[in-house]
Protein backbone atom coordinates (compact mmCIF):
# COMPACT_ATOMS: atom_id res chain seq x y z
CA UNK A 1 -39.47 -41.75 -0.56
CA UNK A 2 -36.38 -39.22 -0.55
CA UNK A 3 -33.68 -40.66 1.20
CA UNK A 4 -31.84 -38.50 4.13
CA UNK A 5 -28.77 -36.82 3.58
CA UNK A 6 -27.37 -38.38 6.97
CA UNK A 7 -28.42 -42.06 6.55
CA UNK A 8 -31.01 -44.44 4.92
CA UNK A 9 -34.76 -43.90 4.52
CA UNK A 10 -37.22 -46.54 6.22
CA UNK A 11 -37.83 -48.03 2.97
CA UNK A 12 -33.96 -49.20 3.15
CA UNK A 13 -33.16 -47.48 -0.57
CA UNK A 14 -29.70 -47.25 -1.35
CA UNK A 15 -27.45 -44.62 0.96
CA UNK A 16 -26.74 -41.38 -0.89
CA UNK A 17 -22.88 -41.10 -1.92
CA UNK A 18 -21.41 -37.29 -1.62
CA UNK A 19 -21.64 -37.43 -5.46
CA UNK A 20 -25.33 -37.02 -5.43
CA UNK A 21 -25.64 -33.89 -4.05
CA UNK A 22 -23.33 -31.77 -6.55
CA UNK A 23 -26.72 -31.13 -8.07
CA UNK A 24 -29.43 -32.61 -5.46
CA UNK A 25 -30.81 -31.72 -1.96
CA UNK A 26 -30.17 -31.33 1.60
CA UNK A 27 -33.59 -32.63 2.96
CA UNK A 28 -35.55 -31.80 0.44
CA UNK A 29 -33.79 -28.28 -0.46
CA UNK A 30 -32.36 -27.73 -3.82
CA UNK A 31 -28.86 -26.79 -4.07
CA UNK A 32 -28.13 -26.67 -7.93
CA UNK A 33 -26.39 -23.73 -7.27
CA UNK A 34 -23.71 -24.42 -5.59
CA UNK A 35 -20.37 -26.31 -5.93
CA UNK A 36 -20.06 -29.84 -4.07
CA UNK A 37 -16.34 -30.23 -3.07
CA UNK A 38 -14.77 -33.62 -1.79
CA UNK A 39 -12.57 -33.51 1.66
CA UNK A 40 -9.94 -34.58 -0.54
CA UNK A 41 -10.00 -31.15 -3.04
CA UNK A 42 -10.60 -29.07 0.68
CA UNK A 43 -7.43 -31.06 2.21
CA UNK A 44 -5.49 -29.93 -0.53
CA UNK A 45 -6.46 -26.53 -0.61
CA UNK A 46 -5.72 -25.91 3.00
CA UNK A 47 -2.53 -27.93 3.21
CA UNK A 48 -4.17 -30.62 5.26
CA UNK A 49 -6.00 -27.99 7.88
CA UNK A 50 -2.65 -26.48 8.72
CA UNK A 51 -2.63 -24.39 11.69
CA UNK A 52 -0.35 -21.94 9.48
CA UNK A 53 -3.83 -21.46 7.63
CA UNK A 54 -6.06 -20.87 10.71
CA UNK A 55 -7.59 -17.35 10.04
CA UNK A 56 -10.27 -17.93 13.05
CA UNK A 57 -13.19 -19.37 14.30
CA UNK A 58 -16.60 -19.28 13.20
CA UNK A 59 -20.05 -21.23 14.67
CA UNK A 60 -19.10 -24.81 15.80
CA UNK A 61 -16.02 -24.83 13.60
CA UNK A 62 -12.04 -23.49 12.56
CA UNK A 63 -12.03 -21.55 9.56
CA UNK A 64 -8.93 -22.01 7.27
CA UNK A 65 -8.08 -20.11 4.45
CA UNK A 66 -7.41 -22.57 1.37
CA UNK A 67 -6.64 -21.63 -2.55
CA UNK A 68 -8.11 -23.83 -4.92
CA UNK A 69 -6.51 -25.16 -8.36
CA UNK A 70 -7.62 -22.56 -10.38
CA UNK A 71 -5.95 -19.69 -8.06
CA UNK A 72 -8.93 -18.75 -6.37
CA UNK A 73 -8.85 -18.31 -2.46
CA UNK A 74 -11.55 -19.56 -0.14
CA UNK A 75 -12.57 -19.97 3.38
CA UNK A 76 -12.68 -23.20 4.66
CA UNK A 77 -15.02 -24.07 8.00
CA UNK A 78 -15.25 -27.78 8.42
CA UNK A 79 -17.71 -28.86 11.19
CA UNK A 80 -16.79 -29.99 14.84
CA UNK A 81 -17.16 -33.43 14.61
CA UNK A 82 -19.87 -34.79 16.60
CA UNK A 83 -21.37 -31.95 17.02
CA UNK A 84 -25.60 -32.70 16.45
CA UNK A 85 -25.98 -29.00 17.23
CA UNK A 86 -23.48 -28.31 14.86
CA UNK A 87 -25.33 -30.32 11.88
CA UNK A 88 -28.09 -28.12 12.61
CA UNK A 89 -25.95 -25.22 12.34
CA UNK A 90 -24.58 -26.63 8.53
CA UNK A 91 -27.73 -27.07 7.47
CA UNK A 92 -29.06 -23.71 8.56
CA UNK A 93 -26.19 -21.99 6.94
CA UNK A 94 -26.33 -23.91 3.82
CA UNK A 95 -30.02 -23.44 3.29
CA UNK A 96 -29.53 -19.72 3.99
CA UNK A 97 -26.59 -18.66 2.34
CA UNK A 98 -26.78 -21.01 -1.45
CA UNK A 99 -29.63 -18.37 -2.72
CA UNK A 100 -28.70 -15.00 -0.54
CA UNK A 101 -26.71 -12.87 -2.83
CA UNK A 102 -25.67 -9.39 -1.77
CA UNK A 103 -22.21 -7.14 -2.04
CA UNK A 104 -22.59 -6.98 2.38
CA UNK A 105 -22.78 -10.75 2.79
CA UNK A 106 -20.33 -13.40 2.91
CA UNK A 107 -20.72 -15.47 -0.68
CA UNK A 108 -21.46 -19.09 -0.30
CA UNK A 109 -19.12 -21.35 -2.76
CA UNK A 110 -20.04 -24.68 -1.54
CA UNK A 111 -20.18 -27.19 0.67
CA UNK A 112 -18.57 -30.56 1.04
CA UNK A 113 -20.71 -33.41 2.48
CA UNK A 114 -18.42 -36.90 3.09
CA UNK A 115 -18.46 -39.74 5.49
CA UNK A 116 -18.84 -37.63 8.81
CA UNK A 117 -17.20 -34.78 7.60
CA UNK A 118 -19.21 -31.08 7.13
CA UNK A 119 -17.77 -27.98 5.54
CA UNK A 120 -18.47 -24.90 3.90
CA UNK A 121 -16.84 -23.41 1.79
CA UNK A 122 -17.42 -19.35 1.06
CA UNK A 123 -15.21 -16.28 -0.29
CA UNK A 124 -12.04 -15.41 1.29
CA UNK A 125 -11.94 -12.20 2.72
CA UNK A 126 -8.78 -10.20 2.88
CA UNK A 127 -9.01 -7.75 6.06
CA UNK A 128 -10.71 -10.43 8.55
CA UNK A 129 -13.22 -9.95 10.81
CA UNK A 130 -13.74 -6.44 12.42
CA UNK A 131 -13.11 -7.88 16.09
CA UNK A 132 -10.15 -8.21 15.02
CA UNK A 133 -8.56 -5.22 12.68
CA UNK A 134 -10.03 -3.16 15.59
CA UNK A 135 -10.90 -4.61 18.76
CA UNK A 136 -8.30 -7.11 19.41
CA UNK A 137 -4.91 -6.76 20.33
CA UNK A 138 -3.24 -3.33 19.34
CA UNK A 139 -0.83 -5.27 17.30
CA UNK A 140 -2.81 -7.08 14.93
CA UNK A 141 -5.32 -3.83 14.95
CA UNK A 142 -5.65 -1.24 11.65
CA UNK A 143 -5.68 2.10 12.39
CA UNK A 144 -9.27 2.70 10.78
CA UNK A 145 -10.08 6.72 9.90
CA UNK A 146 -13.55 7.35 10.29
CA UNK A 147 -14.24 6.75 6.30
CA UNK A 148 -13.61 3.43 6.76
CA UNK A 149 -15.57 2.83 9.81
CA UNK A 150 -18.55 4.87 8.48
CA UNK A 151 -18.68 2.29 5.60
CA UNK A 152 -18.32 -0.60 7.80
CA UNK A 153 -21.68 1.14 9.28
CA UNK A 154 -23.34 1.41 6.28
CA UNK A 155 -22.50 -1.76 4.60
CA UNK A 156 -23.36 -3.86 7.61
CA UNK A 157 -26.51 -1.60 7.65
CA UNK A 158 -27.62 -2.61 4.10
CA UNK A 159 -26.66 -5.95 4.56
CA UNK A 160 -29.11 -6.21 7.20
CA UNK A 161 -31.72 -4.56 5.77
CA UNK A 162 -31.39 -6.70 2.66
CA UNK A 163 -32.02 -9.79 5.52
CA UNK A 164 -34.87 -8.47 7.08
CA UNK A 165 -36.69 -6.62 4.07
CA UNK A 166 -35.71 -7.53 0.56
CA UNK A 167 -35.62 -11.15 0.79
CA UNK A 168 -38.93 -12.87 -0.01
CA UNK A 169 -38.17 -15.14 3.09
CA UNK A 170 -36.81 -12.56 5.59
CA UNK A 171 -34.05 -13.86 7.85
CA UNK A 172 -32.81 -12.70 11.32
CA UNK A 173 -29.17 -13.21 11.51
CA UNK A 174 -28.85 -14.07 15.31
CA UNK A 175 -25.26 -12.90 16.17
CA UNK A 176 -24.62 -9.84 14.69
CA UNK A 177 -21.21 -9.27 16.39
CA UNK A 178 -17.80 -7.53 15.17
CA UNK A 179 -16.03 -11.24 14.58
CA UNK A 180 -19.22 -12.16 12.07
CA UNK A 181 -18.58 -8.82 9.96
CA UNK A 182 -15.42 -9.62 7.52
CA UNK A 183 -13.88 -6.43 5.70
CA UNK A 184 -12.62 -6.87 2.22
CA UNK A 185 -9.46 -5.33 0.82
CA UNK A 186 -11.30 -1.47 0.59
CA UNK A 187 -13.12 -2.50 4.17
CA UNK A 188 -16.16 -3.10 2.91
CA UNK A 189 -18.28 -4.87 5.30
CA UNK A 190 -19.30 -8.30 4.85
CA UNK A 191 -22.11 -10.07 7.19
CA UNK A 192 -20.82 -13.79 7.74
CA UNK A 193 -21.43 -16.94 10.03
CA UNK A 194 -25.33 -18.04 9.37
CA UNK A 195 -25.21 -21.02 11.60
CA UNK A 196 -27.60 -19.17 13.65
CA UNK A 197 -29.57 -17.61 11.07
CA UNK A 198 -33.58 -18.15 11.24
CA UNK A 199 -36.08 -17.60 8.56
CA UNK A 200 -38.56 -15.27 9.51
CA UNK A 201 -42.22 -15.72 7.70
CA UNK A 202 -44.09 -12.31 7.42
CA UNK A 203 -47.34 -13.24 9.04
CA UNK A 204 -45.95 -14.03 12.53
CA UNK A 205 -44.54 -10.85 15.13
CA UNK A 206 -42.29 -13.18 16.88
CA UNK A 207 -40.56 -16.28 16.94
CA UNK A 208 -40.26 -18.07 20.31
CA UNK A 209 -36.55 -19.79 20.20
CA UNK A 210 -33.91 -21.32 22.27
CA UNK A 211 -31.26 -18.48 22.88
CA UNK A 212 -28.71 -17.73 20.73
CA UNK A 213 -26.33 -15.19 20.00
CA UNK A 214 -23.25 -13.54 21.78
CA UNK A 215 -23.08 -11.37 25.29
CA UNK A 216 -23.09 -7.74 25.02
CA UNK A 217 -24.69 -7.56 22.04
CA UNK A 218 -27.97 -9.45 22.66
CA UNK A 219 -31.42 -7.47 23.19
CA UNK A 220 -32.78 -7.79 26.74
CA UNK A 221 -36.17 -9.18 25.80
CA UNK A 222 -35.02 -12.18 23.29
CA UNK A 223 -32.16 -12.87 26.39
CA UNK A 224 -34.68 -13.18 28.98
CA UNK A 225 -37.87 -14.57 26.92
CA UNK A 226 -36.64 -16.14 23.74
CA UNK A 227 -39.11 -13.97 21.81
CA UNK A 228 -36.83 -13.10 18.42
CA UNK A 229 -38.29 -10.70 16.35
CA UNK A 230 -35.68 -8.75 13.54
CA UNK A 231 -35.61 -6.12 16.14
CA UNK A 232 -32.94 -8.72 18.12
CA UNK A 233 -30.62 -7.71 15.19
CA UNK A 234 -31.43 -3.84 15.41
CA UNK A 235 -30.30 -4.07 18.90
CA UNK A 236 -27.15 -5.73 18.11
CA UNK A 237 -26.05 -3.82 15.10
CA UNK A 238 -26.68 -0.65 17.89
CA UNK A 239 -24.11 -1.92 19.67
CA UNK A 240 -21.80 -2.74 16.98
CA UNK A 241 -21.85 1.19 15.63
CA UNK A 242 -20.68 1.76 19.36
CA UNK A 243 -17.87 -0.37 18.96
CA UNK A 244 -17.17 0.55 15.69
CA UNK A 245 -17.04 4.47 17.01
CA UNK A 246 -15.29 4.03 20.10
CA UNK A 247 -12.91 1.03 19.43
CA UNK A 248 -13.96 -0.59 22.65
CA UNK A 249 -15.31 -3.95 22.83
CA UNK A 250 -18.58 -4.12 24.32
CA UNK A 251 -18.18 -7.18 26.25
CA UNK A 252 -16.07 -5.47 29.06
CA UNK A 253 -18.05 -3.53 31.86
CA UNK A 254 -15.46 -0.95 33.11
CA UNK A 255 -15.43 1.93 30.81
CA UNK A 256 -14.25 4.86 32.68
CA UNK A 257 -14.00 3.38 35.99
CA UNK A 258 -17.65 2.87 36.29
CA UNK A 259 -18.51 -0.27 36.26
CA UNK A 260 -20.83 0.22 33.47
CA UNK A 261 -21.24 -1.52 29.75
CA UNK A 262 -20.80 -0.04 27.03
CA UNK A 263 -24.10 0.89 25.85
CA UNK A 264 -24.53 2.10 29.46
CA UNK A 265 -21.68 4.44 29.61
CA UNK A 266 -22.82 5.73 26.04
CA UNK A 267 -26.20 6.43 27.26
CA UNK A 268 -24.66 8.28 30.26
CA UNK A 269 -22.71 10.52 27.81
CA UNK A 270 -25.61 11.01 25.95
CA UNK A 271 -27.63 12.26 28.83
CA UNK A 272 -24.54 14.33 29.65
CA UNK A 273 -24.13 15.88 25.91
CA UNK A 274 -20.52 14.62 26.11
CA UNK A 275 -21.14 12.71 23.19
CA UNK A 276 -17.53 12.65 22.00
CA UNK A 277 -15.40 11.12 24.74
CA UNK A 278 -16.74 7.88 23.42
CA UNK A 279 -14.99 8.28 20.35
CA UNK A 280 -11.78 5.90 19.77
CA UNK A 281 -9.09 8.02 20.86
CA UNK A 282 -6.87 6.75 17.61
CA UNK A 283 -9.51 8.14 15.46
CA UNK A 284 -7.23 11.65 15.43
CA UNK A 285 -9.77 13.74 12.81
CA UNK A 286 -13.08 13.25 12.49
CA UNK A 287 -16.62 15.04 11.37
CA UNK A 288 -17.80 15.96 14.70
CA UNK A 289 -21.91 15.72 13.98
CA UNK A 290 -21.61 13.32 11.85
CA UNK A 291 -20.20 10.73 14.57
CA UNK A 292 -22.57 12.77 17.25
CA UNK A 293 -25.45 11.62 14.90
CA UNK A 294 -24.12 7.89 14.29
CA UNK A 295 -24.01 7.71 18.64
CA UNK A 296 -28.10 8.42 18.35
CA UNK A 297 -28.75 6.35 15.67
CA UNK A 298 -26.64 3.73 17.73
CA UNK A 299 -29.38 4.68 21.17
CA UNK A 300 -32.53 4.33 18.47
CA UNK A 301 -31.55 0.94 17.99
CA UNK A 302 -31.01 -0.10 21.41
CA UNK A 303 -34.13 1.20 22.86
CA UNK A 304 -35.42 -1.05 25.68
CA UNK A 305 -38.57 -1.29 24.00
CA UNK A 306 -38.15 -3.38 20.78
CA UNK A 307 -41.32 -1.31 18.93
CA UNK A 308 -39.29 2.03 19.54
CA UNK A 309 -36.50 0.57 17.52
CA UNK A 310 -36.28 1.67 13.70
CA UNK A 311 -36.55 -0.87 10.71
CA UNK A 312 -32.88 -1.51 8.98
CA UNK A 313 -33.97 0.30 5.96
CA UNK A 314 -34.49 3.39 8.10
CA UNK A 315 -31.10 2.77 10.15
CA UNK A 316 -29.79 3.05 6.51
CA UNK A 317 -31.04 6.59 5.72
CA UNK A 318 -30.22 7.76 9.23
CA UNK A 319 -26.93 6.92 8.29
CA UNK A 320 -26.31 8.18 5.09
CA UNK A 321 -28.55 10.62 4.17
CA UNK A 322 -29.05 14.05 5.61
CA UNK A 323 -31.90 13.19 8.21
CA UNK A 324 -32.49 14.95 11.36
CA UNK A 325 -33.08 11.88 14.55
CA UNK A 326 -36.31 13.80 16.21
CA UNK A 327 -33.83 13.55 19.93
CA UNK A 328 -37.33 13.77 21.94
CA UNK A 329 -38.14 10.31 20.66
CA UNK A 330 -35.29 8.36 21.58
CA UNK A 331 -35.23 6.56 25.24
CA UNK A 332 -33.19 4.69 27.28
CA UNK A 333 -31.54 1.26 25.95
CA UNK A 334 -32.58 -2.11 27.29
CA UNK A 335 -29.66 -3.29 28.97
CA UNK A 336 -29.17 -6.63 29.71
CA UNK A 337 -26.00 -6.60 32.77
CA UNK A 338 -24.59 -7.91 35.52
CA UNK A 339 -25.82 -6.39 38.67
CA UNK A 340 -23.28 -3.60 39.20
CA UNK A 341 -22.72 -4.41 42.78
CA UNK A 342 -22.12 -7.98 42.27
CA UNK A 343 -19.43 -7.68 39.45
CA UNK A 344 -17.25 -10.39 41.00
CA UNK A 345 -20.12 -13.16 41.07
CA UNK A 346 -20.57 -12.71 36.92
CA UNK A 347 -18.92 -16.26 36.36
CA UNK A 348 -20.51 -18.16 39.44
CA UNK A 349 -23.94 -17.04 39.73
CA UNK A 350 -26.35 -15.66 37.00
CA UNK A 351 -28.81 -14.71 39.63
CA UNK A 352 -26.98 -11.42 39.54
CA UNK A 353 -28.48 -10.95 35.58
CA UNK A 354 -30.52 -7.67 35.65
CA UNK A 355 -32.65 -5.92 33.28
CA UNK A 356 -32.96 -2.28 32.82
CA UNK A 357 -35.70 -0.85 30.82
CA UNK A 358 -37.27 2.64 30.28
CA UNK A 359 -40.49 3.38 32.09
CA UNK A 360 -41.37 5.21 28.52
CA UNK A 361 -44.82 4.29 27.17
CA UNK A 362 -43.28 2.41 23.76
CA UNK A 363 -43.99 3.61 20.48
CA UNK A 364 -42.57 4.07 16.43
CA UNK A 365 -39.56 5.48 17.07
CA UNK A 366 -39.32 9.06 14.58
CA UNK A 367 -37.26 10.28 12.55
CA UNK A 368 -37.70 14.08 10.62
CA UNK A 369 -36.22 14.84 7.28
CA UNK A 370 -34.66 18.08 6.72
């Protein structure tokens, strides 16, 4: 009998020591493929967790930016201790991330497993996360042209599309949000923070699950029901290209003194062909149809109906190749608000939760090549 990574096996064999698992298991999962690091080598590498090294916070944890011995820079994310969620979370993210290779997703390096300490340990990204460089505080924001924030769109795209499609265990991400996507040096988008992650087995339509995930970006049905299907991640990567476009956050609800969310005052526009007052007023030059078409792939994805949504891989030619969205298909998004006449009871009574769908009979959403 195997024994547990986190204690003793009935059969009282002898405790595991960190050691073993440079090339062993996590309950039962190989990791041969990864690099085992003791506290002491992360300790060292971070200066002792100095706040001076704090470069934000991820699922259940601080991440740290470190440099090991041989020059190379990482990002650290120990575990909040006593946290029995939180070993979960390690586990998940471990198991997930040690044989997911891709350029759009984080890179695992390790993992360090000692005493009660939990860490992991993946690449070091040089722009942060995108909540950040463009949605937080105008002085620590990057002016982003439209290149860049096209191919934030793009890679995130692919990198979701490798999760849902390519892998031969797909995976639904969970809390696809502008802090998880990290931009390297040339802004390319990386997808990070798998605590959440679930594997998703091809012969089931849905996976009934405790709710996870981040307001404002989470699809109405999975909110409400707990049903996750991939099309929970669709929904959210919707309303990340509407961040992404406008430079608004989507967890505020009064965009142009209306009370409304942003995927609600997008849809408005839409209705109103005034597609481009959502655009980030920074964003000085830009190609006009191009964002116009990026705003409806944004609505295809947010469809109330999850069936009307499109698959990642075809979010990924919308994007970048020349494809014409068929406009008659596309419906009005699931939105998942605050009652707007009951805006000052949001903290104190979730009663006020309401959710808007379209009346549409739901079907494959379509889109028409040139």
């Amino acid at each position: 009998m195997r024994c547990g990574c986190f204690g003793a096996s009935r059969t009282r064999k002898k405790e595991r020591k960190p050691s073993d698992y440079i090339s062993g298991e996590i309950e039962g999962y190989p990791l041969d493929n990864i690099r085992h690091f003791s506290d002491k080598e992360l300790s060292l590498a971070t200066d002792n967790y100095h706040l001076g090294n704090k470069i934000g916070r991820g699922g259940f944890g601080t991440v740290y930016q470190g440099t090991l011995k041989d020059g190379r820079k990482i990002a650290v994310k120990p575990l909040s201790v006593g946290s029995k969620q939180g070993v979960r979370e390690f586990l998940t993210e471990i198991k997930t991330l040690s044989n997911v290779k891709h350029s759009n997703l984080v890179e695992l390096v390790g993992f360090c497993i000692q005493g009660p300490n939990r860490t992991v340990v993946y690449e070091y990204v040089e722009n942060g996360n995108l909540h950040t460089a463009l949605l937080g505080k105008k002085s620590l924001s990057v002016k982003m042209k439209w290149r860049e924030r096209s191919t934030i769109c793009i890679g995130t795209a692919k990198g979701l599309a490798y999760l849902h499609e390519e892998l031969t265990q797909h995976i639904v991400h969970r809390d696809i949000k502008a802090s998880n996507v990290l931009l390297d040096k040339d802004f390319n988008p990386k997808i990070g923070d798998f605590g959440m992650a679930k594997l998703f087995p091809d012969d089931i339509t849905h996976i009934s699950t405790r709710i996870a995930g981040t307001t404002g970006y989470l699809a109405p049905e999975y909110a409400l029901g707990g049903q996750l299907t991939k099309k929970a991640d669709v929904y959210s990567f919707g309303v990340l290209i509407l961040e992404i476009i406008s430079g608004k956050s989507s967890s505020r609800t009064n965009w142009d003194g209306s009370h409304k969310s942003l995927l609600e005052w997008a849809w408005q526009l839409h209705e109103e062909e005034k597609w481009l007052a959502l655009v980030d007023p920074e964003m000085e030059e830009f190609p006009e149809k191009e964002v116009i078409k990026y705003i409806k792939v944004a609505l295809f994805c947010t469809q109330a109906a999850a069936r009307r949504r499109p698959l990642m891989t075809q979010v990924v030619d919308m994007l970048s190749k020349e494809i014409q969205l068929n406009d008659k298909q596309l419906t009005a998004p699931g939105l998942f608000n605050y009652d707007a006449g009951e805006t000052s009871q949001k903290k104190s009574n979730p009663e006020s939760l309401v959710y808007h769908t379209s009346s549409t009979q739901p079907s494959i959403t379509e889109v028409t090549a040139r």
